[in-house]
Protein backbone atom coordinates (compact mmCIF):
# COMPACT_ATOMS: atom_id res chain seq x y z
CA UNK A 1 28.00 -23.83 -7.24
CA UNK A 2 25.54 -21.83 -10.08
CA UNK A 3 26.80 -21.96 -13.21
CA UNK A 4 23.52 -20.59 -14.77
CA UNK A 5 24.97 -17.19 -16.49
CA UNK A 6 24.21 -13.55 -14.89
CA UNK A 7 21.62 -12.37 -16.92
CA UNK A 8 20.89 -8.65 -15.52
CA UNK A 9 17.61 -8.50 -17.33
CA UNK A 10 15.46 -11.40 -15.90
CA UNK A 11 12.99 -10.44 -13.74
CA UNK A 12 14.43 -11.12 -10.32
CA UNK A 13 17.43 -9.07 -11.26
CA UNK A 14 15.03 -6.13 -12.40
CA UNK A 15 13.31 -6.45 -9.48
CA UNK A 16 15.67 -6.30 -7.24
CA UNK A 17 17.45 -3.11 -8.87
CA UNK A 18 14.36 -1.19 -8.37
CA UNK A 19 14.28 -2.27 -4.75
CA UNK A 20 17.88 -1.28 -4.26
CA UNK A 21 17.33 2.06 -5.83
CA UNK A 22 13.97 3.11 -4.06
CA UNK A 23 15.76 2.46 -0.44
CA UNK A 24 18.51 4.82 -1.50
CA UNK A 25 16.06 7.87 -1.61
CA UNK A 26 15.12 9.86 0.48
CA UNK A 27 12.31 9.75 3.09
CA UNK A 28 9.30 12.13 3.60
CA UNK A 29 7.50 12.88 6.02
CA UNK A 30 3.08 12.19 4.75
CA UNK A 31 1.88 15.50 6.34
CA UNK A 32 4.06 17.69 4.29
CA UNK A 33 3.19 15.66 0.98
CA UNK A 34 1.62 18.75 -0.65
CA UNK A 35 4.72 20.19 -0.43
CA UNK A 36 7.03 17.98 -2.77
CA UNK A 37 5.35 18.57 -5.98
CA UNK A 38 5.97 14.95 -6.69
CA UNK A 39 5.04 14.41 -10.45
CA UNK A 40 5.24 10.81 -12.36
CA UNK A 41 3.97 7.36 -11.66
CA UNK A 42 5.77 4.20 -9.97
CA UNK A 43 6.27 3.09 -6.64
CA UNK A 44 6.46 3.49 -3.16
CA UNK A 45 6.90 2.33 0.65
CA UNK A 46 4.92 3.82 3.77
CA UNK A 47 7.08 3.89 7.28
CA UNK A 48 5.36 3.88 10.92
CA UNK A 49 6.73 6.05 13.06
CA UNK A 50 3.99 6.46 15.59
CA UNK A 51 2.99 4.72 19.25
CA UNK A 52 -0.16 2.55 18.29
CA UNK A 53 1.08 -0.44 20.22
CA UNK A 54 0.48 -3.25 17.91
CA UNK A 55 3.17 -1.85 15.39
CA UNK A 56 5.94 -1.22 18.03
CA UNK A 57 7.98 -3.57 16.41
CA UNK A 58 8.15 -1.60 13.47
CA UNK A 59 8.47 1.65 14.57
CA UNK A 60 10.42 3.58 12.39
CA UNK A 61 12.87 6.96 13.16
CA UNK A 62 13.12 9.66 10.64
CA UNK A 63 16.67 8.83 10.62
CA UNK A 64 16.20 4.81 10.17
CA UNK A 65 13.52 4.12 7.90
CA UNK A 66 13.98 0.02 7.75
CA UNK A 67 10.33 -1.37 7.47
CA UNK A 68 7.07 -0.33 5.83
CA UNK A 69 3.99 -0.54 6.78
CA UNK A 70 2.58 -0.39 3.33
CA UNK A 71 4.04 -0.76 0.00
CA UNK A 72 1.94 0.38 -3.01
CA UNK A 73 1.88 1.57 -6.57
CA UNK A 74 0.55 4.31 -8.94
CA UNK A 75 -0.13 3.86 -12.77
CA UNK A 76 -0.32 6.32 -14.47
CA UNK A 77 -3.54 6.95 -16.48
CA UNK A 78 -4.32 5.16 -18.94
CA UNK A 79 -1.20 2.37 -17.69
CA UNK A 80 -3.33 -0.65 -18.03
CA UNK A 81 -4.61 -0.21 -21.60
CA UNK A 82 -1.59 0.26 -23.69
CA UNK A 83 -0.39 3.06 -25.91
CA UNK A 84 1.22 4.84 -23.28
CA UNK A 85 4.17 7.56 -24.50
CA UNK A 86 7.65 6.75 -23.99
CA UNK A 87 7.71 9.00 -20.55
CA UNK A 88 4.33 7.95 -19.28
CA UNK A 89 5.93 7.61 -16.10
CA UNK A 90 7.47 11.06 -15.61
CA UNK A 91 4.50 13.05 -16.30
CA UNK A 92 0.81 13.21 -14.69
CA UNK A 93 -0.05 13.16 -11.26
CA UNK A 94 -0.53 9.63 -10.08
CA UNK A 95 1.84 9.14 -7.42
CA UNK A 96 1.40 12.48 -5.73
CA UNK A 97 -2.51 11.64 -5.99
CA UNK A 98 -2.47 7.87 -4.54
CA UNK A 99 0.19 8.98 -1.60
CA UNK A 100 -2.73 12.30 -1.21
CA UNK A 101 -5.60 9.44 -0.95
CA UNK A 102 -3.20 7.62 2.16
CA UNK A 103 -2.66 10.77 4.26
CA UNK A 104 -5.95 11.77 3.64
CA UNK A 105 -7.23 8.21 5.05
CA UNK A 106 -5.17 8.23 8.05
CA UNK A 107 -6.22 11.43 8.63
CA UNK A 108 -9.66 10.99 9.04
CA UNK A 109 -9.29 7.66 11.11
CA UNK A 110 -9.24 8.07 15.23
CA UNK A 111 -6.21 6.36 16.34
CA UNK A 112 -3.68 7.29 13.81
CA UNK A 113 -1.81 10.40 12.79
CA UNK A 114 -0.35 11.22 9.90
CA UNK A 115 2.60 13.27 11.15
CA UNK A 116 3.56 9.43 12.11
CA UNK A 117 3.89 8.40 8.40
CA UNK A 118 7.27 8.95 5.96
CA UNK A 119 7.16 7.37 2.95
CA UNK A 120 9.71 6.90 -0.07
CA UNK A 121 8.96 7.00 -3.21
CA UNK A 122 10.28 6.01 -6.95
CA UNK A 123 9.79 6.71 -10.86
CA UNK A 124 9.51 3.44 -12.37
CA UNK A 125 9.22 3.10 -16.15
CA UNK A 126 5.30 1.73 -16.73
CA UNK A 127 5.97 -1.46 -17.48
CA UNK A 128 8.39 -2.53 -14.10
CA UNK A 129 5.69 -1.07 -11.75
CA UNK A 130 4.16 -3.82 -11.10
CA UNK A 131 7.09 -5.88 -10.40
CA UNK A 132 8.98 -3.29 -8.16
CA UNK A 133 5.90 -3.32 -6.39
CA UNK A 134 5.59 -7.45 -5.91
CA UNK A 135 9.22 -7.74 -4.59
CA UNK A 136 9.02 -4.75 -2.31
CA UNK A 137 5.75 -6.56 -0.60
CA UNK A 138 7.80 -10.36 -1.07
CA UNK A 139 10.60 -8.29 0.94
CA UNK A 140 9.44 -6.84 3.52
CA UNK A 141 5.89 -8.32 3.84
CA UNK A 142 4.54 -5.56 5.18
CA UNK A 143 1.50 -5.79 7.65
CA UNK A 144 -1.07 -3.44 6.46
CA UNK A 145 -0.39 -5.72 2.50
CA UNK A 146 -0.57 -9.22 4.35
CA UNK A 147 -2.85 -8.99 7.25
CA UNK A 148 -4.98 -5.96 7.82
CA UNK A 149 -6.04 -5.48 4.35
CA UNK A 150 -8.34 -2.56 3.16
CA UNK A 151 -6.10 0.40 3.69
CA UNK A 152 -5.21 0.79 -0.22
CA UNK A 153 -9.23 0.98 -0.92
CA UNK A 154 -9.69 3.91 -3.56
CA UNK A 155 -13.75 3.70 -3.25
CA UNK A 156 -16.50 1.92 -1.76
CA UNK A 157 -17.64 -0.25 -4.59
CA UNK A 158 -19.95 -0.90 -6.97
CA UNK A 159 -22.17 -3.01 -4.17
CA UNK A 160 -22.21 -0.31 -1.27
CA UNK A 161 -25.23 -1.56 0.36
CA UNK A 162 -24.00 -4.93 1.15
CA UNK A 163 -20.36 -3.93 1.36
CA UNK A 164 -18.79 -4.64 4.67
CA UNK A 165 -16.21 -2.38 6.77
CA UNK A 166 -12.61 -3.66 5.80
CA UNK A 167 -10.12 -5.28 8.37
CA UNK A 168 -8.33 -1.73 7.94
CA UNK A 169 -11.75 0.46 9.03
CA UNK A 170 -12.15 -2.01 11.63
CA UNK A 171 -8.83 -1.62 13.41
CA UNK A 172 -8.08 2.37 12.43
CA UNK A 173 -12.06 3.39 12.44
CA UNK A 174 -13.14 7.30 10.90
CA UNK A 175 -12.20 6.98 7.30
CA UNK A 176 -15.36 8.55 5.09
CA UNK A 177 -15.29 5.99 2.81
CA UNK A 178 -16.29 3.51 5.23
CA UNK A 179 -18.97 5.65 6.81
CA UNK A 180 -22.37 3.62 6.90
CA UNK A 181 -20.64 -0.20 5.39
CA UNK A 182 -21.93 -3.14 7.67
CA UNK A 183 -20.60 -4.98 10.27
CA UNK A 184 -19.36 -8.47 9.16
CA UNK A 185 -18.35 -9.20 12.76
CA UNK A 186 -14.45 -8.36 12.98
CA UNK A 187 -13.57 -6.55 16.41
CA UNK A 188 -10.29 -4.54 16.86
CA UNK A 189 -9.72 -7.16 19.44
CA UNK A 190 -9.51 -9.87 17.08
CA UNK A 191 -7.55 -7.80 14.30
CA UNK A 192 -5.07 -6.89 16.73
CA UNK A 193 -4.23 -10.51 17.67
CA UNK A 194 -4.29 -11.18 14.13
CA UNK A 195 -1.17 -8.36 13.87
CA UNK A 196 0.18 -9.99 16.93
CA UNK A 197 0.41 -13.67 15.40
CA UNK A 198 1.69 -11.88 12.01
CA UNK A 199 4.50 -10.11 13.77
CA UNK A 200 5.34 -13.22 15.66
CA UNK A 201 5.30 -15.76 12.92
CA UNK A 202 2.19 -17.44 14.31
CA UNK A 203 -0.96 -19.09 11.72
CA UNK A 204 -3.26 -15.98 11.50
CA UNK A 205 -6.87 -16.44 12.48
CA UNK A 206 -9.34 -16.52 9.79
CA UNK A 207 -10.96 -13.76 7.87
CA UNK A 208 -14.67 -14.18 7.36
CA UNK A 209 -15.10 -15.45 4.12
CA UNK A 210 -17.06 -12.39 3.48
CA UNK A 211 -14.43 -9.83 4.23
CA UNK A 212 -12.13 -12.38 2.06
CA UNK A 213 -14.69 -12.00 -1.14
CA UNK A 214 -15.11 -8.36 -0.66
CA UNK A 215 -11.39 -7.41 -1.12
CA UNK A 216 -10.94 -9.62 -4.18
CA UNK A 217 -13.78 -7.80 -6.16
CA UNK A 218 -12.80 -4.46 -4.62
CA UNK A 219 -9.00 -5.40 -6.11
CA UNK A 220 -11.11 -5.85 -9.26
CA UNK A 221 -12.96 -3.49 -9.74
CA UNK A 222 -10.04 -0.99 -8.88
CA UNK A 223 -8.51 -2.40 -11.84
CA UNK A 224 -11.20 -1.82 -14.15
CA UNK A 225 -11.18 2.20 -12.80
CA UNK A 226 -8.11 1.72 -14.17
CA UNK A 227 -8.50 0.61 -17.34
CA UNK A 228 -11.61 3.28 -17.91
CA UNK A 229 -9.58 6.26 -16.95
């Protein structure tokens, strides 16, 4: 029995209300983003709906969106510096423009579509984003956040020359931003086992610690873009 008190502002509870109330809305369809005239900042969830046949497990239906294949967040400008108005997160562009940078990367790579792709989305208050975005990747641990990283790359970094194509270029090849990055060895072969084991529940093989490196200064640096905006 828990006899710890109900207290509806910790941060699981918060957490999980945001969760609740971003699978309640509605689901759009990526290609027809431009569209929406989606305005604010906050979070959202990405939905497969395609036949690449590593992710037919998760295949999605217009009709039953039940598992992403990416969860992410927009800040809006500005979000990681402070002073921020009181509706920060109902103004400005940032979600419409980080959803615009997703369809735009699918639709450049060779093997994906992105009339494939519906995605949800949420207004969160500044200061939540963050969190709504943990627990929605803690729920549903989505594949393209846990083992094919690279697709939520805004730039190719400070160190071009001796930047590396990223697990997510490897398997889904064409994106510009990876046009002319090096080899670091990954094959698609290898990547898709790696999605295989994940779905299953299997170890996952190894990233080279290269690769590994990369994506934790890339994560870095997109946090200082941030902070300079």
């Amino acid at each position: 029995m828990n006899d710890e008190p109900y207290n509806p502002l910790n941060k699981l509870s918060l957490a999980r209300s945001i969760e609740s109330e971003i699978l309640k809305r509605k689901g759009y369809s990526l290609a027809g983003l431009e569209s929406l005239g989606i305005k604010g900042a906050g979070v959202y969830v990405i939905y497969y709906l395609g036949a690449f046949p590593e992710y037919k497990s998760i295949r999605n239906t217009p009709s039953d969106l039940y598992k992403p294949i990416y969860v992410g967040k927009a800040i809006p400008k500005g979000g990681r510096k402070g002073g921020l108005t009181e509706n920060a997160s109902a103004v400005g562009t940032a979600l419409r423009d980080r959803l615009k940078d997703h369809a735009n990367s699918i639709r450049q790579c060779r093997n994906l579509e992105v009339k494939d792709f519906y995605f949800r989305y949420l207004q969160v208050d500044d200061i939540w984003i963050p969190l709504g975005e943990n627990v929605l990747i803690e729920t549903f641990k989505p594949v393209w956040n846990r083992a094919i990283d690279g697709f939520g790359n805004k730039v190719p970094g400070r160190r071009r020359r001796t930047q590396f194509k990223s697990p997510w270029d490897v398997l889904h090849p064409g994106r510009k931003v990876a046009k002319g990055l090096g080899d670091s060895g990954m094959t698609a072969k290898f990547l898709k086992r790696r999605v295989a084991d994940y779905f299953a529940g299997r170890p996952l093989a190894k990233l080279p610690k290269k690769i590994v490196e990369q994506q934790e200064k890339i994560t870095s640096e997109a946090k200082e873009i941030v902070d300079e905006s």
